[in-house]
Protein backbone atom coordinates (compact mmCIF):
# COMPACT_ATOMS: atom_id res chain seq x y z
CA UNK A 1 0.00 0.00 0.00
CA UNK A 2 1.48 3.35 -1.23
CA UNK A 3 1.63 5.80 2.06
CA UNK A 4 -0.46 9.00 1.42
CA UNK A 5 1.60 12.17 0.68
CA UNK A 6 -0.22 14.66 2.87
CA UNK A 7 0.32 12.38 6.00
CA UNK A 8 2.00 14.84 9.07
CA UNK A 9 4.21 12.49 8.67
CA UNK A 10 5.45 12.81 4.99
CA UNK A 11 5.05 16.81 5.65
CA UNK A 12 7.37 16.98 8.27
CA UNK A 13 9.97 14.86 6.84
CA UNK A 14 9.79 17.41 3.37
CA UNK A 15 9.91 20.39 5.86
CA UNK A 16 13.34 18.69 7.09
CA UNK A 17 14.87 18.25 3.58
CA UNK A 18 13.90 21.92 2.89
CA UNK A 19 15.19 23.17 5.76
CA UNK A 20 18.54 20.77 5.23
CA UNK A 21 18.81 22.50 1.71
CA UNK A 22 18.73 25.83 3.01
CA UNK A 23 21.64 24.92 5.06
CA UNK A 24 23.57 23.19 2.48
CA UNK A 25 23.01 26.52 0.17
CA UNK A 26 24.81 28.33 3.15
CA UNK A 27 27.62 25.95 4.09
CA UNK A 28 28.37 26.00 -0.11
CA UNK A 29 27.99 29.36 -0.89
CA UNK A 30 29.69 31.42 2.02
CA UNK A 31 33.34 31.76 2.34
CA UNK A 32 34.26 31.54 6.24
CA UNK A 33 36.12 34.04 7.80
CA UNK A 34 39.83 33.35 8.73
CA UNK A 35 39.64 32.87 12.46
CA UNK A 36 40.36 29.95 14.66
CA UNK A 37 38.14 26.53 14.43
CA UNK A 38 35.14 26.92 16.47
CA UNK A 39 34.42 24.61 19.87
CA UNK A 40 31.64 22.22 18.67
CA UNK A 41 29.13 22.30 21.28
CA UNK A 42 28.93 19.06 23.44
CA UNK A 43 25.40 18.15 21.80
CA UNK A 44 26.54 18.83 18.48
CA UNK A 45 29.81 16.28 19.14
CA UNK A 46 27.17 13.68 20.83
CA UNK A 47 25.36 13.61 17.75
CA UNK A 48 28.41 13.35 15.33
CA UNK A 49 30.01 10.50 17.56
CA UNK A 50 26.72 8.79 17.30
CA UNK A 51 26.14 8.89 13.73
CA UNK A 52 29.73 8.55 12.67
CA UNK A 53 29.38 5.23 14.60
CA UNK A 54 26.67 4.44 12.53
CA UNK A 55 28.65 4.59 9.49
CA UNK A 56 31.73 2.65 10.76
CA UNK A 57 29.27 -0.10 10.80
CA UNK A 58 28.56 -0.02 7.74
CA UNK A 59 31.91 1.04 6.16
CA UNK A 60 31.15 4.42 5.36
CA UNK A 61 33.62 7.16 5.21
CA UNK A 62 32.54 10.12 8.23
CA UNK A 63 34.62 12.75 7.20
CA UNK A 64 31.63 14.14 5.45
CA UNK A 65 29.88 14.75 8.48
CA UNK A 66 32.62 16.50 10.10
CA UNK A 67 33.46 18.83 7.47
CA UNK A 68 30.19 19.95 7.34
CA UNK A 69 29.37 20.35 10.55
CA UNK A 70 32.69 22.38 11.47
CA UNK A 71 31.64 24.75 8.30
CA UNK A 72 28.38 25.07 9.88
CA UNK A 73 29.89 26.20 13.00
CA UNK A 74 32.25 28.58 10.92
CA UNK A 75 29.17 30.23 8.81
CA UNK A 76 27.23 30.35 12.55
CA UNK A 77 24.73 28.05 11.34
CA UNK A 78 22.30 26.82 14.81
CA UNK A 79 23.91 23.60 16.20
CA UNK A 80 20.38 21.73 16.09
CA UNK A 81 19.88 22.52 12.04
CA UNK A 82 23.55 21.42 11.83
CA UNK A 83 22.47 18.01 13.42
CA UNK A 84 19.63 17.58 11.16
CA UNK A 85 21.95 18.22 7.91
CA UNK A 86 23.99 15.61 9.37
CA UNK A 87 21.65 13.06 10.46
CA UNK A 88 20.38 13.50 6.47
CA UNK A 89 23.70 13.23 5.18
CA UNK A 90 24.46 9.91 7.74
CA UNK A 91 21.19 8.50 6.12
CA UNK A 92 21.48 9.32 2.92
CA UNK A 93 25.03 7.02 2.73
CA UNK A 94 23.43 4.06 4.20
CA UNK A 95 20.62 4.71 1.75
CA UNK A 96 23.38 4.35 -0.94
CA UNK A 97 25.07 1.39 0.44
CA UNK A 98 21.57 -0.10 0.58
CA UNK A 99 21.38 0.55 -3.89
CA UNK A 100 24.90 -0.85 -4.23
CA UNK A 101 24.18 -3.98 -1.76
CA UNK A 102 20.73 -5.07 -3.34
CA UNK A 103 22.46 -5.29 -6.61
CA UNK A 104 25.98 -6.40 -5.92
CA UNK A 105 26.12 -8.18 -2.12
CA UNK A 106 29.89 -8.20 -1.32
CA UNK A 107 30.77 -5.38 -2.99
CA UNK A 108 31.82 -2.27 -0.83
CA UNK A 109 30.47 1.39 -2.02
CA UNK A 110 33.57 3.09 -2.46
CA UNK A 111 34.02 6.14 -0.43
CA UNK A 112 33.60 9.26 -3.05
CA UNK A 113 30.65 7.33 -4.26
CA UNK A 114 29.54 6.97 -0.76
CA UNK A 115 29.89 11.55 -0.34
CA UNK A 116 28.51 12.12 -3.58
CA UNK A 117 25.55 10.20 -3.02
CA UNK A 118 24.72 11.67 0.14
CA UNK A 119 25.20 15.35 -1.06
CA UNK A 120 22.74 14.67 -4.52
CA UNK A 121 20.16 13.56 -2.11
CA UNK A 122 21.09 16.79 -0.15
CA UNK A 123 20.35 18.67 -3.07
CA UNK A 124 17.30 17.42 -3.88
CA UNK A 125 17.74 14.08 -6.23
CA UNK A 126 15.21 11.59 -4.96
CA UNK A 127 15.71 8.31 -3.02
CA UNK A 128 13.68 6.77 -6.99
CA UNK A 129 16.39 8.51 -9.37
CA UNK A 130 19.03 7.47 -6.74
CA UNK A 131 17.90 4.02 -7.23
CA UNK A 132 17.64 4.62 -11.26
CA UNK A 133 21.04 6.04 -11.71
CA UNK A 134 22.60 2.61 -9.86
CA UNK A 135 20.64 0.21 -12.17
CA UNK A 136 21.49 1.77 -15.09
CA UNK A 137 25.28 -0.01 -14.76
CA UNK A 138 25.98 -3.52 -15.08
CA UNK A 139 29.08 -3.52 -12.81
CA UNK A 140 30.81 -1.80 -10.37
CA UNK A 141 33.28 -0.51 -13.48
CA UNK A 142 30.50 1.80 -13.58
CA UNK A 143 31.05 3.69 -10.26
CA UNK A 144 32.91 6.42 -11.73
CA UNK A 145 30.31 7.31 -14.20
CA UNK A 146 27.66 7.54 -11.58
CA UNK A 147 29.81 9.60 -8.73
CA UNK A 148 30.33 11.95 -12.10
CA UNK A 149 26.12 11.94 -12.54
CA UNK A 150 25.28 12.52 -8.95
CA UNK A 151 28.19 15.37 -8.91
CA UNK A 152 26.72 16.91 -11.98
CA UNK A 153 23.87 17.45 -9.77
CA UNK A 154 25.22 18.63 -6.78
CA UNK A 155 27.31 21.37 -9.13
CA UNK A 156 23.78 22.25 -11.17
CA UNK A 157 22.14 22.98 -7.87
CA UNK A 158 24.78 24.71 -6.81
CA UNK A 159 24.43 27.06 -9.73
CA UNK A 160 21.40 28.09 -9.00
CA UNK A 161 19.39 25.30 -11.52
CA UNK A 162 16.49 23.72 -10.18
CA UNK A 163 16.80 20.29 -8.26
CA UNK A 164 14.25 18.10 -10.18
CA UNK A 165 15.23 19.28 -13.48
CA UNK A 166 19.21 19.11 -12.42
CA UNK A 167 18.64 15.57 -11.13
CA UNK A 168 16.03 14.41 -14.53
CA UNK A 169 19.51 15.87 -16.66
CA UNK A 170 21.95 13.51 -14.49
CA UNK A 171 20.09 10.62 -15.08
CA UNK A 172 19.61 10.77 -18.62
CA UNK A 173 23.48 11.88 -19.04
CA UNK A 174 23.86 8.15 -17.20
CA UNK A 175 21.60 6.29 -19.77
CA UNK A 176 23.67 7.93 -22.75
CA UNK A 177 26.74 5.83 -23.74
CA UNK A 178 29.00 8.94 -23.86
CA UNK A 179 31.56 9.69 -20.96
CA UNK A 180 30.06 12.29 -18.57
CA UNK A 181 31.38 16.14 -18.55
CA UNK A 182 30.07 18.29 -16.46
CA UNK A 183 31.68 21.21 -17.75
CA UNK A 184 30.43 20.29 -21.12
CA UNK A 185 27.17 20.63 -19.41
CA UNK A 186 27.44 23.52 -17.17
CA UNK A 187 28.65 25.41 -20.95
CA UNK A 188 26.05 24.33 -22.66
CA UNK A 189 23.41 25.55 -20.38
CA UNK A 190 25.44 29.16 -19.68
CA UNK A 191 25.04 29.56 -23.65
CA UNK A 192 21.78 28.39 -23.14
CA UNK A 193 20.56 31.12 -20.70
CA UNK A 194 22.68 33.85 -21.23
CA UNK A 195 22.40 33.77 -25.74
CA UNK A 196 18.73 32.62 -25.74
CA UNK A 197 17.24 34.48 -22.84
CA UNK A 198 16.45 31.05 -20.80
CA UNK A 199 15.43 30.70 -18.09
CA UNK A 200 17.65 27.76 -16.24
CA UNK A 201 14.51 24.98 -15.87
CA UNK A 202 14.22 25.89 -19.61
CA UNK A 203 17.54 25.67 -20.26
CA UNK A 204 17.87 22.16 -18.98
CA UNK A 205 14.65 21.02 -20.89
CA UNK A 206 16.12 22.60 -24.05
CA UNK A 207 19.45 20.29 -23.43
CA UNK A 208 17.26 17.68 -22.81
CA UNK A 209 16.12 17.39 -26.34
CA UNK A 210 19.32 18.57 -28.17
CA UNK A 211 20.64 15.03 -30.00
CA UNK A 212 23.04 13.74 -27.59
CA UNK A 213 21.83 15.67 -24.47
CA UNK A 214 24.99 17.63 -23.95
CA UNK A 215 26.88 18.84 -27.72
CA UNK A 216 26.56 22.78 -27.59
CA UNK A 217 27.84 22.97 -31.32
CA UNK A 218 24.81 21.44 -32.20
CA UNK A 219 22.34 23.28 -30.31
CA UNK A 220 24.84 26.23 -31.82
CA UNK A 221 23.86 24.87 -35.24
CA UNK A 222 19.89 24.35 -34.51
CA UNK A 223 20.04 28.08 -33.24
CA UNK A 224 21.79 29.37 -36.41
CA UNK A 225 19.79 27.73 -38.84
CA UNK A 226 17.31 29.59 -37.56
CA UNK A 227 18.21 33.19 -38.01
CA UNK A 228 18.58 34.97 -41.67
CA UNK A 229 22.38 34.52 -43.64
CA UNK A 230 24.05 37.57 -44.00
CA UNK A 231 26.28 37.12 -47.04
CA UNK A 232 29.57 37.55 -47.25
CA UNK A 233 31.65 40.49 -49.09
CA UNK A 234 32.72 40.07 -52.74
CA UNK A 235 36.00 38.61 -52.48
CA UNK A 236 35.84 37.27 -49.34
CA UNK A 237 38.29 34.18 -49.02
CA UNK A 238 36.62 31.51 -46.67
């Protein structure tokens, strides 16, 4: 039985995540003053120790948690919104090592896979695309290409592009046989926006249906086509 959307339940678990993203936005975007580390208050360590011990268990890298939680100290984020971040971020790895050990049992997730799982989901990929993106390879030789997917993500987010579209571009990058370049990308949808007035939802859905997702000389071409030749000067040596 599917759970009903409007439960208090599913509510408060979406205000978390939007709350989570608002702090991810801020530990990202703000460059910390140089000063001395700050004390992390003993509640704030409690909670850290408890979910880094969570992770251990499963083989999970922790420095994740740390980082971020001694940036949010640095940007003077609350303590109890940095916990939540973290517990997110602590779930959202064992979420990941759940994909990789349904599909391949004694295989470890490597750590960068491990980070860059847990800060897509951050961003706003779902727990369905996560699960998409991981059955789209046949082996783990295919690691890199996702980490460079849920990355892409992370970065688009980053930018200011929105999460659903950011995460629908990943995923169809990962179904395409091509090597993933997120520059490439992040190009393509600049031209996008700042050449064709776009804005960055439509920008994505334009790349979306470009040939092979991601060529801007081709969406260069399209766009050309389009507007009147100018010819050249008599004489004119191509």
């Amino acid at each position: 039985m599917t759970a009903n959307s409007n439960s208090p339940g599913h509510l408060v678990a979406a205000a978390h995540l939007v709350a989570a993203g608002c702090l991810v936005a801020t530990i990202l975007t703000t460059t910390p003053a140089h000063s001395a580390p700050p004390t992390m208050p003993p509640g704030l360590q409690k909670a850290l120790g408890r979910l880094s011990a969570r992770l251990v268990r499963r083989g999970l890298p922790t420095d994740l948690l740390e980082s971020k939680a001694r940036e949010g100290l640095v940007k003077h984020v609350p303590p109890d919104r940095i916990a939540l971040v973290l517990k997110n971020l602590a779930g959202f790895m064992v979420e990941g090592a759940d994909h990789v050990a349904r599909r391949w049992p004694k295989v470890a997730m490597p750590a960068d896979l491990a980070r860059a799982y847990a800060e897509a989901r951050l961003a706003g990929l779902s727990q369905t695309q996560g699960r998409i993106m991981f059955a789209r390879i046949r082996s783990p030789k295919g690691w890199p290409k996702v980490a460079a997917a849920l990355d892409l993500t992370s970065d688009l987010v980053g930018a200011g592009y929105p999460a659903h579209a950011a995460a629908v571009l990943s995923v169809q990058l990962l179904k395409s046989q091509s090597r993933i370049r997120p520059r490439r990308v992040m190009d393509s949808l600049t031209w996008l926006v700042k050449t064709r007035g776009l804005t960055k939802a439509l920008a994505i859905t334009r790349l979306l249906k470009s040939p092979d997702h991601l060529n801007i000389l081709l969406i260069r071409r399209s766009h050309s086509k389009t507007t009147k030749h100018t010819p050249r000067p008599h004489g004119h040596r191509p």
